[in-house]
C-alpha atoms as a PDB file:
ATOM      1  CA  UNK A   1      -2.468  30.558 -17.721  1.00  0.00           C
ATOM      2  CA  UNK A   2      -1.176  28.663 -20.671  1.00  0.00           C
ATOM      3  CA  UNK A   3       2.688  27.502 -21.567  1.00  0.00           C
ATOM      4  CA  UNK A   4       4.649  25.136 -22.999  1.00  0.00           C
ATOM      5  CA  UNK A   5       7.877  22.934 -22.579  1.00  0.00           C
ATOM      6  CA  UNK A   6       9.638  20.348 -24.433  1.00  0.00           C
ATOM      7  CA  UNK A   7       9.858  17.872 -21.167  1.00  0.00           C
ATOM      8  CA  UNK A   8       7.383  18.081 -18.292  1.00  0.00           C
ATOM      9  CA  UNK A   9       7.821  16.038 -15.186  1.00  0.00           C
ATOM     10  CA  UNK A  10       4.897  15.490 -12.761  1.00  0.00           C
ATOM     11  CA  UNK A  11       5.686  15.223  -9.704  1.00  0.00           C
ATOM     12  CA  UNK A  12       9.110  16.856  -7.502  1.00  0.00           C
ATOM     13  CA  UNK A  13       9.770  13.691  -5.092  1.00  0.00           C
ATOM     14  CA  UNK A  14      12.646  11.433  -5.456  1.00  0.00           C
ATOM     15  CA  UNK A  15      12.233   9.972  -8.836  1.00  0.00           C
ATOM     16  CA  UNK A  16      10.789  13.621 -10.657  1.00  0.00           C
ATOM     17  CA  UNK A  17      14.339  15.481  -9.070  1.00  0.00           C
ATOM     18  CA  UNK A  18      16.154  12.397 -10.031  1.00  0.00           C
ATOM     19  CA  UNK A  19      15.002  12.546 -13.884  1.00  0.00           C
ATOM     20  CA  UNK A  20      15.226  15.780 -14.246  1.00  0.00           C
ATOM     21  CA  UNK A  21      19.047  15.720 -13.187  1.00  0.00           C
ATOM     22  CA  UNK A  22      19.800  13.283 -15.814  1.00  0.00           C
ATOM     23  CA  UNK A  23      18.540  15.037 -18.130  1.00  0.00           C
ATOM     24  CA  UNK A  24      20.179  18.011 -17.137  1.00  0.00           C
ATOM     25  CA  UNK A  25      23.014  15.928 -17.512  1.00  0.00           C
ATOM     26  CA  UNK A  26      22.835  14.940 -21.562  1.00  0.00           C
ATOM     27  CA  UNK A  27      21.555  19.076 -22.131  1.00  0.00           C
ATOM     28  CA  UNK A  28      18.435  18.957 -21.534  1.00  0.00           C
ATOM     29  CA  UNK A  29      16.032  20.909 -20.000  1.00  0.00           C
ATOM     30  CA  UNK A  30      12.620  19.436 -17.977  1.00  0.00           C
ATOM     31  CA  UNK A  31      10.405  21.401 -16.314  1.00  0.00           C
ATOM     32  CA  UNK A  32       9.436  19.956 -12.653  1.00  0.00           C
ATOM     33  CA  UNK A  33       5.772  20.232 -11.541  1.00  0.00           C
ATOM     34  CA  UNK A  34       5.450  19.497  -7.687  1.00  0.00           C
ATOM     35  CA  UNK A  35       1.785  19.517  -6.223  1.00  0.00           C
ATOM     36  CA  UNK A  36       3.289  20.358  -2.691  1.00  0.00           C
ATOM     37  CA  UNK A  37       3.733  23.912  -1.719  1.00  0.00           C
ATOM     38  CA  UNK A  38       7.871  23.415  -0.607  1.00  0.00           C
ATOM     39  CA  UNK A  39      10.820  20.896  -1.012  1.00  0.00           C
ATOM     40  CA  UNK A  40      10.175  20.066   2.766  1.00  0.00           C
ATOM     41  CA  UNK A  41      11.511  17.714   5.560  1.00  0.00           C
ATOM     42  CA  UNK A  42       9.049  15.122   4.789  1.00  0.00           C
ATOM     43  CA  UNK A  43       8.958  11.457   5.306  1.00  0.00           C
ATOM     44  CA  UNK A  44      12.466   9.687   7.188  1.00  0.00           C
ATOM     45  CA  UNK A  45      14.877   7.533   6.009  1.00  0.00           C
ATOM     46  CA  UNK A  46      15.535   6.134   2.355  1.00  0.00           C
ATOM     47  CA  UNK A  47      18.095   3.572   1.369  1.00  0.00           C
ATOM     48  CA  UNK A  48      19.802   3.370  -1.742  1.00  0.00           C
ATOM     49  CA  UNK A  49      21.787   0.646  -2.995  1.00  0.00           C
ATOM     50  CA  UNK A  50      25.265   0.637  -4.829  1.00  0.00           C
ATOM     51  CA  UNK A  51      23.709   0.384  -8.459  1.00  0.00           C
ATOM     52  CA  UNK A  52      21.396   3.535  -7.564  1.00  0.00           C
ATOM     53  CA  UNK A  53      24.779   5.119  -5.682  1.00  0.00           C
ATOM     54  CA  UNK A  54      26.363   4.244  -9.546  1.00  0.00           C
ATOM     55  CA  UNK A  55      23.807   5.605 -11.015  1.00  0.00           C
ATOM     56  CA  UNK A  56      23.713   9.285  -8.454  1.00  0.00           C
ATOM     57  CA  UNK A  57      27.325   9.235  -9.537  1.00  0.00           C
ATOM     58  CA  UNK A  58      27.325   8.997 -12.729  1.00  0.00           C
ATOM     59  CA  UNK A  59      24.779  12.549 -13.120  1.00  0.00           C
ATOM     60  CA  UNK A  60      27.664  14.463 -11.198  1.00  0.00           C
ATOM     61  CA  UNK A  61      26.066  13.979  -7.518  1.00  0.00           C
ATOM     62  CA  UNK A  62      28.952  11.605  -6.298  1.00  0.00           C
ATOM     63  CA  UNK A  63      30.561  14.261  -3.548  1.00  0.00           C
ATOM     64  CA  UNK A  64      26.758  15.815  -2.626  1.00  0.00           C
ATOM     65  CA  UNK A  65      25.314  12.477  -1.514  1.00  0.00           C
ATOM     66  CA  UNK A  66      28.883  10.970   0.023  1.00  0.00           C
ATOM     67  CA  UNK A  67      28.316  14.545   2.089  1.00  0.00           C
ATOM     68  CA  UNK A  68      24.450  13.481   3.312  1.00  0.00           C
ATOM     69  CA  UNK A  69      24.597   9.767   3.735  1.00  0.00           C
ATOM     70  CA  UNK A  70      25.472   7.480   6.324  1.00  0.00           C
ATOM     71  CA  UNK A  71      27.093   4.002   5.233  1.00  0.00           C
ATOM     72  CA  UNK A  72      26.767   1.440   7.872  1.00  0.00           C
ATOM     73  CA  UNK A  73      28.975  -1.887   7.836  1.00  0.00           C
ATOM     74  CA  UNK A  74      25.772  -4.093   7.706  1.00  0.00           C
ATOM     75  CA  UNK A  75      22.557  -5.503   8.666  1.00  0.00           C
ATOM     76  CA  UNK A  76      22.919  -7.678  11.951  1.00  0.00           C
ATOM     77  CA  UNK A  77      19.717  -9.498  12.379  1.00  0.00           C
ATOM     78  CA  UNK A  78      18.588 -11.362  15.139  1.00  0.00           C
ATOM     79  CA  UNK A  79      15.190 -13.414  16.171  1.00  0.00           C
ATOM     80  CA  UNK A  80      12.596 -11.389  17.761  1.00  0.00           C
ATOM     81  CA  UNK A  81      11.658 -13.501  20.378  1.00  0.00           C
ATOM     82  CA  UNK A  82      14.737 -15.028  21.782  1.00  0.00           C
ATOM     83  CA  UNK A  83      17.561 -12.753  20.435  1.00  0.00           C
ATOM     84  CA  UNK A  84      19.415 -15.181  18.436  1.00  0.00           C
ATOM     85  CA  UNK A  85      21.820 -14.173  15.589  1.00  0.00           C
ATOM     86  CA  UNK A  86      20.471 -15.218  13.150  1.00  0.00           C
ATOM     87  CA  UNK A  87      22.754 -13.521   9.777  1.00  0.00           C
ATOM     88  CA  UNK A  88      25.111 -10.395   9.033  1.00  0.00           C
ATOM     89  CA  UNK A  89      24.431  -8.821   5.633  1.00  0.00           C
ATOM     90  CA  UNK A  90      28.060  -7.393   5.109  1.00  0.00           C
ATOM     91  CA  UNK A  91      27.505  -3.857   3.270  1.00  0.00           C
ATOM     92  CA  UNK A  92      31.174  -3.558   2.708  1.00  0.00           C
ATOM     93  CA  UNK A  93      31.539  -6.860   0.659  1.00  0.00           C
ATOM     94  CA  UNK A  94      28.732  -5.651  -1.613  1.00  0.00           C
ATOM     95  CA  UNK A  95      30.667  -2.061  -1.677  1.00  0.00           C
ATOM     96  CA  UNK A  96      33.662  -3.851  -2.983  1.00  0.00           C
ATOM     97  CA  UNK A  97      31.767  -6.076  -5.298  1.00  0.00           C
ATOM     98  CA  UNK A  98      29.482  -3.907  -6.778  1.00  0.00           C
ATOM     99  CA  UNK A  99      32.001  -0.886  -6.864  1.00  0.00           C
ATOM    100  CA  UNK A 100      29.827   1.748  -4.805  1.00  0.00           C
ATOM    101  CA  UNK A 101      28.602   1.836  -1.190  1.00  0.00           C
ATOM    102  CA  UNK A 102      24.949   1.308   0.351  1.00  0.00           C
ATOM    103  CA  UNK A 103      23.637   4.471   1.609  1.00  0.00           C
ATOM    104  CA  UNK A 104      21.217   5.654   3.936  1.00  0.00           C
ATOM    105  CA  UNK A 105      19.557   9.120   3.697  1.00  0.00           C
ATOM    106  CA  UNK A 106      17.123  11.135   5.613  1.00  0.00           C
ATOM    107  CA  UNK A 107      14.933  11.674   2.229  1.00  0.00           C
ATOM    108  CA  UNK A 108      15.047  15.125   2.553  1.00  0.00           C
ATOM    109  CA  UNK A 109      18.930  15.382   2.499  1.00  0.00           C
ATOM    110  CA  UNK A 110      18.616  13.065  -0.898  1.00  0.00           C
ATOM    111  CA  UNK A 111      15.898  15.190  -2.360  1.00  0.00           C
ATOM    112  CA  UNK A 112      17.796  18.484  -1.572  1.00  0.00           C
ATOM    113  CA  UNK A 113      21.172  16.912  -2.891  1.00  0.00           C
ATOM    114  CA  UNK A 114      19.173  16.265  -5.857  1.00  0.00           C
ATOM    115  CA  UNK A 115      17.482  19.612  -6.710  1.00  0.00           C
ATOM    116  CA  UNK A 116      21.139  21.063  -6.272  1.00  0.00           C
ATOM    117  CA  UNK A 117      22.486  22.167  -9.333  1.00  0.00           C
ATOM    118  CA  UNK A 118      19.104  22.219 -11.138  1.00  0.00           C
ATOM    119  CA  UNK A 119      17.698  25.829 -12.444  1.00  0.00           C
ATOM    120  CA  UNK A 120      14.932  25.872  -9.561  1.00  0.00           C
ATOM    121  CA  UNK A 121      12.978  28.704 -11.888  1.00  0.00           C
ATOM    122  CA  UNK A 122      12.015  25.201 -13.703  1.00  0.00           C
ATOM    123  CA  UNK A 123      10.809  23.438 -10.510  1.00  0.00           C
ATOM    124  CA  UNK A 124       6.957  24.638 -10.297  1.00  0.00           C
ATOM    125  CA  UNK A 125       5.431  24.308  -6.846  1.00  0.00           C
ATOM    126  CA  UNK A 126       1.991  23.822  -6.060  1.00  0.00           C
ATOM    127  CA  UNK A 127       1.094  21.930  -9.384  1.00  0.00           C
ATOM    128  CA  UNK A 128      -1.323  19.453  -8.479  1.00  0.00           C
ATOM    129  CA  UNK A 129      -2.121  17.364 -11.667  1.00  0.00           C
ATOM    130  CA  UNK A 130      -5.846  16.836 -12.143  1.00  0.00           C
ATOM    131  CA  UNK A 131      -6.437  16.060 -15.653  1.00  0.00           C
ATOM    132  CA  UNK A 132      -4.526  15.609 -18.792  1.00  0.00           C
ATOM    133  CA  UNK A 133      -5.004  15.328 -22.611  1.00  0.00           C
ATOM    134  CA  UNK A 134      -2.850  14.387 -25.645  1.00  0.00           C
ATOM    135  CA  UNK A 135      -2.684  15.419 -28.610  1.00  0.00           C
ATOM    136  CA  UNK A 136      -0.952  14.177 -32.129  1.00  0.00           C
ATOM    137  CA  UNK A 137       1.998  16.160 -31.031  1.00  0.00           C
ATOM    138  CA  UNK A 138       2.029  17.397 -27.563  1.00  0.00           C
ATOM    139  CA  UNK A 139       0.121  16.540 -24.092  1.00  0.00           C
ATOM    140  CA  UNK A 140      -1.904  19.425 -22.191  1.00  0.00           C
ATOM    141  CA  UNK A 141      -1.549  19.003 -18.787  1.00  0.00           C
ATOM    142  CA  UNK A 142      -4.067  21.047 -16.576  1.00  0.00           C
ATOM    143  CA  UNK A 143      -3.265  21.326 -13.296  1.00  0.00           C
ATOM    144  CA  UNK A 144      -5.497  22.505 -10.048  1.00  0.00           C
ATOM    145  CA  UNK A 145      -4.051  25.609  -9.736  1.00  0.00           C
ATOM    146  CA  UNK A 146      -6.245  26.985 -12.801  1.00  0.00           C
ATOM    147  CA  UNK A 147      -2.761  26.745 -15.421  1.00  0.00           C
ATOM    148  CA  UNK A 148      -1.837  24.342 -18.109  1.00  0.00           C
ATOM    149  CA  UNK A 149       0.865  23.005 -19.982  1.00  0.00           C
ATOM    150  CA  UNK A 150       1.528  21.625 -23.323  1.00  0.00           C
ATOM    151  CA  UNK A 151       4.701  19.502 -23.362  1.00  0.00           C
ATOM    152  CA  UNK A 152       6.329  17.306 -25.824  1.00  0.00           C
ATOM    153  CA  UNK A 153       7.003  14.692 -23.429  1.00  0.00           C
ATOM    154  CA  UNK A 154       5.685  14.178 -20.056  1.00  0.00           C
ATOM    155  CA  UNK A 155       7.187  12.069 -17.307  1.00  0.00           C
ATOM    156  CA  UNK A 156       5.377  10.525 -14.664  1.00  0.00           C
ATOM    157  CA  UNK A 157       6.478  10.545 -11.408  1.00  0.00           C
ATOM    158  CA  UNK A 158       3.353  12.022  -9.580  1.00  0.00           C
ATOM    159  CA  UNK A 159       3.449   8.591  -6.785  1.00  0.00           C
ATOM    160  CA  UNK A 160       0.889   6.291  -5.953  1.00  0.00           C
ATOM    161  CA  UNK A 161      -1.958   7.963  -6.664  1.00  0.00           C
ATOM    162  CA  UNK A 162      -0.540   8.931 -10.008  1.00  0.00           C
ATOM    163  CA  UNK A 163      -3.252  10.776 -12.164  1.00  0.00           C
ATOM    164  CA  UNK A 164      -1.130   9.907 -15.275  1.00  0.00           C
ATOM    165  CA  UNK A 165      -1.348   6.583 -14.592  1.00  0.00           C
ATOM    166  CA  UNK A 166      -5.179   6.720 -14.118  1.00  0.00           C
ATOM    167  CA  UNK A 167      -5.221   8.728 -17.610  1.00  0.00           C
ATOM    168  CA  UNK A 168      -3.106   5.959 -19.297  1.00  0.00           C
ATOM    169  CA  UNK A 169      -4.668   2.644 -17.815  1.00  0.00           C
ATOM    170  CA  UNK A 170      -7.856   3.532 -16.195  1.00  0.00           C
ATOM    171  CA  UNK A 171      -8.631   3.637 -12.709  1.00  0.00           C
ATOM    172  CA  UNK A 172      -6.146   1.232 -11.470  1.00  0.00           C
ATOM    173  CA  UNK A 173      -6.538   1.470  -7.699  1.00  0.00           C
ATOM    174  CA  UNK A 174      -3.336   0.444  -5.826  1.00  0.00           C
ATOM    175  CA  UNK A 175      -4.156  -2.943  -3.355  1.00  0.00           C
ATOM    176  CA  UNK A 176      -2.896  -2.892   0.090  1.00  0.00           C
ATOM    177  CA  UNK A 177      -0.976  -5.927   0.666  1.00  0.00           C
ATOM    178  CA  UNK A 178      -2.261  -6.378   4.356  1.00  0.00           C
ATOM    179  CA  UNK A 179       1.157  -4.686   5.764  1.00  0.00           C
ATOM    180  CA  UNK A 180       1.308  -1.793   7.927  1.00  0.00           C
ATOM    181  CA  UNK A 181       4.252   0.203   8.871  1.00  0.00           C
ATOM    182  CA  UNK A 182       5.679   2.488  11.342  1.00  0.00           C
ATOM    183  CA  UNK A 183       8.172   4.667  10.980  1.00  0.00           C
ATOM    184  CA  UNK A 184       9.860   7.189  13.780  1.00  0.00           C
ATOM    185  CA  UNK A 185      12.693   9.015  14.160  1.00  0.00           C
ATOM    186  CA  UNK A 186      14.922   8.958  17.453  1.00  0.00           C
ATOM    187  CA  UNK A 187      17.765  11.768  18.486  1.00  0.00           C
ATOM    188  CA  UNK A 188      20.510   9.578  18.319  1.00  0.00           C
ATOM    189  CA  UNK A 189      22.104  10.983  21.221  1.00  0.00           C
ATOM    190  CA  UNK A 190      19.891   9.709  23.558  1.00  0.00           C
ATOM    191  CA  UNK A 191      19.361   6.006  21.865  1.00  0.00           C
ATOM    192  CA  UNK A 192      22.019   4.146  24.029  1.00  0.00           C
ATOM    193  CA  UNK A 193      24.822   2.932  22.134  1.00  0.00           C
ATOM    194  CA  UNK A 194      24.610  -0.891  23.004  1.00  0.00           C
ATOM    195  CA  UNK A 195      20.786  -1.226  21.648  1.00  0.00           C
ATOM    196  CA  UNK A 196      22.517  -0.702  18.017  1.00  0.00           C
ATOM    197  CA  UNK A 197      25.189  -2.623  18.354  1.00  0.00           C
ATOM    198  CA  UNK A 198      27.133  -3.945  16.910  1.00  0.00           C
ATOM    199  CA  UNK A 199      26.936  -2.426  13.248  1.00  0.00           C
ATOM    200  CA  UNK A 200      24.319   0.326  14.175  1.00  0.00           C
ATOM    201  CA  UNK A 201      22.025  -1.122  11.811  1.00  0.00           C
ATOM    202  CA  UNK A 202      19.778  -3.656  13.018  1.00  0.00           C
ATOM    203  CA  UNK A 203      17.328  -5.698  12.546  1.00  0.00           C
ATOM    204  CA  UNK A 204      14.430  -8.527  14.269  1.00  0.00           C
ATOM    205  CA  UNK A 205      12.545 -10.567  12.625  1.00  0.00           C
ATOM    206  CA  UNK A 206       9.439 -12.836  13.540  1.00  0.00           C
ATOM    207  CA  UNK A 207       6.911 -14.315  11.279  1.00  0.00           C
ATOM    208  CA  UNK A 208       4.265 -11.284  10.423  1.00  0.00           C
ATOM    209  CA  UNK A 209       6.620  -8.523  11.909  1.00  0.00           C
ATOM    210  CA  UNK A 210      10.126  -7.141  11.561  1.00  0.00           C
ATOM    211  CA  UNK A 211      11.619  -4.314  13.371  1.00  0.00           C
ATOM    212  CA  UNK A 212      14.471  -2.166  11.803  1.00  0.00           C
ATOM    213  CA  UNK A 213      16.720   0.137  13.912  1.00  0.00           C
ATOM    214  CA  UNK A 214      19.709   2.641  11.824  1.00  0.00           C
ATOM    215  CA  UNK A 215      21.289   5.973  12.008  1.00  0.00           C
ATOM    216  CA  UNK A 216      21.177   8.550   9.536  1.00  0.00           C
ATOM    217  CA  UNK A 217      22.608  12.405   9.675  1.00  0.00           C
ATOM    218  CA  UNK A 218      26.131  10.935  10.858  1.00  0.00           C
ATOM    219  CA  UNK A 219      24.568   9.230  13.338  1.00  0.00           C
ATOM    220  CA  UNK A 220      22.177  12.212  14.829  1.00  0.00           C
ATOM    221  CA  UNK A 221      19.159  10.658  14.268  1.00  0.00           C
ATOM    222  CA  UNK A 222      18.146   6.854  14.484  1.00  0.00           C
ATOM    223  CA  UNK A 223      15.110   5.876  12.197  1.00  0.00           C
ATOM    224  CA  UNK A 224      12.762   3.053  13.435  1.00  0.00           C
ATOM    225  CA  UNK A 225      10.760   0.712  10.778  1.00  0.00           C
ATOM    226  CA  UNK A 226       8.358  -1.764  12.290  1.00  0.00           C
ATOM    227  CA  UNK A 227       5.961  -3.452  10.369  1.00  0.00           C
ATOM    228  CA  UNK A 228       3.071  -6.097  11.129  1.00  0.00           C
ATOM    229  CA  UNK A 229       0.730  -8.180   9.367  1.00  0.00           C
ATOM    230  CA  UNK A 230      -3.012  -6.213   9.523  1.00  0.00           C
ATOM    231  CA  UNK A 231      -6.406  -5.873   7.915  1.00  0.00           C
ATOM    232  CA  UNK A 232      -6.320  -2.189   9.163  1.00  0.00           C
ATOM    233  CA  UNK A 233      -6.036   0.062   6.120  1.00  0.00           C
ATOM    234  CA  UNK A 234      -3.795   3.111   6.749  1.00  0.00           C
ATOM    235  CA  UNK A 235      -3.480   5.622   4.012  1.00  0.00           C
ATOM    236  CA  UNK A 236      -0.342   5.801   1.743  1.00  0.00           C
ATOM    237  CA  UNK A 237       1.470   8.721   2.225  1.00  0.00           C
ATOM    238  CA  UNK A 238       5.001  10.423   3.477  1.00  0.00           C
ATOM    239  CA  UNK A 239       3.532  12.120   6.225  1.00  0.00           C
ATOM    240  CA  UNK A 240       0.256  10.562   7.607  1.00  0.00           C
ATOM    241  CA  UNK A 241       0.541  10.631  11.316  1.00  0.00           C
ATOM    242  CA  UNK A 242       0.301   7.817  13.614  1.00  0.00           C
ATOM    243  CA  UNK A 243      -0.097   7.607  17.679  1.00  0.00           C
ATOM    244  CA  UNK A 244       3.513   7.187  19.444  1.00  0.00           C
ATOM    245  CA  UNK A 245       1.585   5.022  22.391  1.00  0.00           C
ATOM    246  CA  UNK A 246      -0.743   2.931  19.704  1.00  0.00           C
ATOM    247  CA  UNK A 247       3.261   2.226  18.042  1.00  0.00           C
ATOM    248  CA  UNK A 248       4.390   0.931  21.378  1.00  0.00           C
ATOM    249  CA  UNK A 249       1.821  -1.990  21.730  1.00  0.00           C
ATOM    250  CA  UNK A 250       1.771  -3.189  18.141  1.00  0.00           C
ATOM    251  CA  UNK A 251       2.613  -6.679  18.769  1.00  0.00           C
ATOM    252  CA  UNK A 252       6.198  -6.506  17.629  1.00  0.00           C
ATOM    253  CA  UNK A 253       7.168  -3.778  20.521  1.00  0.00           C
ATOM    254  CA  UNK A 254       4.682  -4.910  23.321  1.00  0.00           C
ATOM    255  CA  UNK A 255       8.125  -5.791  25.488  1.00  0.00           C
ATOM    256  CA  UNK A 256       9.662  -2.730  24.824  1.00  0.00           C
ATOM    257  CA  UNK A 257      10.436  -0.291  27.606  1.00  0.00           C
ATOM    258  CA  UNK A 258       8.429   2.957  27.224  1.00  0.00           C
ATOM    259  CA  UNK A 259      11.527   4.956  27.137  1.00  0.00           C
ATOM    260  CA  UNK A 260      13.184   3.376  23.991  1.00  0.00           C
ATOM    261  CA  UNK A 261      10.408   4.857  21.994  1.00  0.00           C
ATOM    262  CA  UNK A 262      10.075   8.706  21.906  1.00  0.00           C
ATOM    263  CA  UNK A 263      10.339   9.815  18.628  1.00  0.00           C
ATOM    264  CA  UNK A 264      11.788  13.449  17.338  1.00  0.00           C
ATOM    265  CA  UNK A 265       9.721  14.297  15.601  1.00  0.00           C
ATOM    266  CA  UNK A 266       6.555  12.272  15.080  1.00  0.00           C
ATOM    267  CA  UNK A 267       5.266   8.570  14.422  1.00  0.00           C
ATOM    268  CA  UNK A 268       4.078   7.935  10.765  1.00  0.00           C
ATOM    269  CA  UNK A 269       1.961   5.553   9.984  1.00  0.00           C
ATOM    270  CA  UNK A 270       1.778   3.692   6.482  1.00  0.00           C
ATOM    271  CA  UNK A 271       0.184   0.965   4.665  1.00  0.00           C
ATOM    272  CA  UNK A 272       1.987  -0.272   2.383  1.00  0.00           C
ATOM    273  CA  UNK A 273       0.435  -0.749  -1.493  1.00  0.00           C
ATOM    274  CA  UNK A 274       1.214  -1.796  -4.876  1.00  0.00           C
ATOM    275  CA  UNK A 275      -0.041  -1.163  -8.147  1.00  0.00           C
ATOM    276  CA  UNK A 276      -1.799  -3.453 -10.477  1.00  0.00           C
ATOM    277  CA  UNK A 277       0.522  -5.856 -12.652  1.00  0.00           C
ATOM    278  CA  UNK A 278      -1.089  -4.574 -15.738  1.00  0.00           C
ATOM    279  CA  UNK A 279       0.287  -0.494 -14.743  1.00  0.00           C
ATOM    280  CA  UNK A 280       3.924  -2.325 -14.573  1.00  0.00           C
ATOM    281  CA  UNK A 281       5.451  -0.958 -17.791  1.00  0.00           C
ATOM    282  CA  UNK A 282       3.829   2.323 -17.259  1.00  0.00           C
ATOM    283  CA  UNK A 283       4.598   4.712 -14.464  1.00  0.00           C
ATOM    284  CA  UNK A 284       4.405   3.235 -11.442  1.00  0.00           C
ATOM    285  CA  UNK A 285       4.186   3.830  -7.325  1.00  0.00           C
ATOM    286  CA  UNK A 286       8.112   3.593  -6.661  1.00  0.00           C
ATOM    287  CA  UNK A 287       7.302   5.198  -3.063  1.00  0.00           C
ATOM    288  CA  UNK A 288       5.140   1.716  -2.647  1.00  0.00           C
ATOM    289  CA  UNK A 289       6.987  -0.763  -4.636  1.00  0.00           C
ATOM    290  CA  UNK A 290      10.424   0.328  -2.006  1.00  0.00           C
ATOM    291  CA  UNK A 291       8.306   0.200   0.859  1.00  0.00           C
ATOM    292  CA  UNK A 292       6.881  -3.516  -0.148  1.00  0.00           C
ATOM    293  CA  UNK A 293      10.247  -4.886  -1.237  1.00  0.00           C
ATOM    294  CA  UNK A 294      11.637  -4.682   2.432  1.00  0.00           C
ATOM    295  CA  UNK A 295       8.481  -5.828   3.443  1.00  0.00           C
ATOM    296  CA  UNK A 296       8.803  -8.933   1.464  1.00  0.00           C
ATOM    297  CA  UNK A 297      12.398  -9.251   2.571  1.00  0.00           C
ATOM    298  CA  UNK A 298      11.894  -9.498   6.064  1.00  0.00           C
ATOM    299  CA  UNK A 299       8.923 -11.493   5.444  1.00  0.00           C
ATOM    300  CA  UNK A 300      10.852 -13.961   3.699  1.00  0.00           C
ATOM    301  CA  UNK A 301      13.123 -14.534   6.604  1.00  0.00           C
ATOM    302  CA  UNK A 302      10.736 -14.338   9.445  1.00  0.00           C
ATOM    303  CA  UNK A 303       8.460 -16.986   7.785  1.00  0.00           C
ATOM    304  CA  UNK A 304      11.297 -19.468   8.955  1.00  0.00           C
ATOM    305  CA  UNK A 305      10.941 -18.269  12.455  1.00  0.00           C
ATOM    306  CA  UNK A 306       8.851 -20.626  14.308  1.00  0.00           C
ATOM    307  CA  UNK A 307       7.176 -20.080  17.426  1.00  0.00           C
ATOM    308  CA  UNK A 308       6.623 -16.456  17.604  1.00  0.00           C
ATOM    309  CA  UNK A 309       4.074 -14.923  20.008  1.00  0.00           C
ATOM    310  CA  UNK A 310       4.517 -11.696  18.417  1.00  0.00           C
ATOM    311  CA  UNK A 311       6.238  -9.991  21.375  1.00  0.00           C
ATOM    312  CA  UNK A 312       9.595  -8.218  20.833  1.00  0.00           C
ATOM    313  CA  UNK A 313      12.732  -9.872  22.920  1.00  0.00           C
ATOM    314  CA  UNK A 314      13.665  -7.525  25.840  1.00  0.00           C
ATOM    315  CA  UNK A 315      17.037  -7.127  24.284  1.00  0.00           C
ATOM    316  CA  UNK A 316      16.034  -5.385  21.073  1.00  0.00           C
ATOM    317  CA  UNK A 317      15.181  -1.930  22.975  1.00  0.00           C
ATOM    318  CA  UNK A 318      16.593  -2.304  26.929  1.00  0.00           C
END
């Protein structure tokens, strides 16, 4: 099957459903191609900051996401291994400074809040990009599905492993930066209220490891992010499942109690990546390039930690 659009955007995820509802926005019209079969409950928590809240805002999703997200007061971080304070990242100050708030989402509350309003007879499921091919004039698309499209403009948002990318610069691998991560969701009624305390956002740092500990869903759920220093590759992906028990004696939650860790759901498991410098200023991995950037922010700040034996302080999870 052949068509044709004026705007094609590869890839339904965050940025695609984002792009397409600016657009919308100005009066015009993209057509979404998602490889994935639904708009599902993938993945956990995002976090958006107040120039991204500006930006939700300013393409008419102001009172959807305000509906979805949780705003916490701050980050109250402490040392791993003792349990030290060691700073308080006031959200509210940067509310009032910046003139929005710093949201957290479960992603699939942001990606829903973002497909509302769009015409979903434009959002194309089960589009897997495999090859594309341009033209003075237009770009044919061919997807794995056996159709193809010729669009005017096409917008990249296909992730990681972006095929338009590859078509554009070559095959431009994405490096793993020697980081793993964990992520887990809790029911946040059974998470007892004192392990969050005091802002219900927290986090522990150590050189080599963090651990970060928030509620989402008005407080329903509590998503887990721990992340270590490894050699072990781990594929990239939303939804790649790790082992709950293998989570528990990474070395940043070796002194946690059993108890404190049984997630909702289940345990992911990623490893996190970045794309060449040279792919910068084309479409890029913005799943990765997130995930790294509060890497390298807790890095940062545990590097001044000395002394760890990369064991979590009993207080963090008793």
């Amino acid at each position: 099957m052949s068509a044709s659009c004026g705007i094609a955007i590869v890839g339904g995820g965050l940025a695609g459903l984002a792009a397409a509802r600016a657009l919308a926005t100005f009066g015009m019209k993209a057509q979404v191609f998602e490889a994935a079969p639904a708009l599902g409950e993938i993945g956990a928590a995002v976090n958006v900051s107040p120039q991204a809240v500006k930006a939700l805002q300013a393409i008419g999703l102001g009172d959807r996401i305000a509906a979805v997200a949780t705003a916490s007061p701050g980050i109250y971080t402490r040392n791993m291994q003792t349990g030290e304070f060691l700073e308080f990242n006031d959200r509210h100050k940067n509310a009032a400074r910046f003139g929005a708030p710093y949201y957290t989402f479960h992603r699939a509350d942001l990606l829903d809040a973002l497909a509302s309003g769009l015409d979903h007879g434009a959002i194309h499921l089960g589009h897997r990009l495999t090859g594309m091919e341009e033209a003075s004039d237009h770009t044919v698309l061919a997807f794995g599905n056996g159709s193809e499209v010729a669009a005017e403009i096409v917008i990249g948002a296909d992730g990681v492993r972006s095929v338009i990318r590859q078509a554009l610069y070559g095959d431009d691998n994405p490096t793993y930066t020697g980081q793993m991560v964990w992520r887990a969701l809790l029911d946040g009624g059974k998470v007892p209220e004192q392990v969050l305390e005091p802002t219900g956002h927290i986090q522990w740092v150590g050189p080599g490891c963090h651990l970060l500990a928030y509620f989402i869903r008005s407080r329903k759920l509590v998503n887990i992010v721990t992340q270590e220093d490894t050699d072990k590759w781990v594929e990239e992906g939303w939804s790649t499942r790790g082992d709950p028990d293998e989570m528990r004696v990474s070395p940043q939650l070796r002194t946690a109690p059993r108890e404190a860790f049984e997630p909702r759901h289940r345990v992911l498991k990623v490893g996190a990546v970045h794309a060449p410098a040279d792919a910068q200023l084309g479409p890029r991995p913005h799943r990765a390039d997130r995930r790294r950037s509060a890497c390298h922010a807790a890095q940062c700040r545990a590097g001044r930690l000395p002394g760890f034996r990369g064991r979590l302080h009993p207080r963090a999870l008793a």
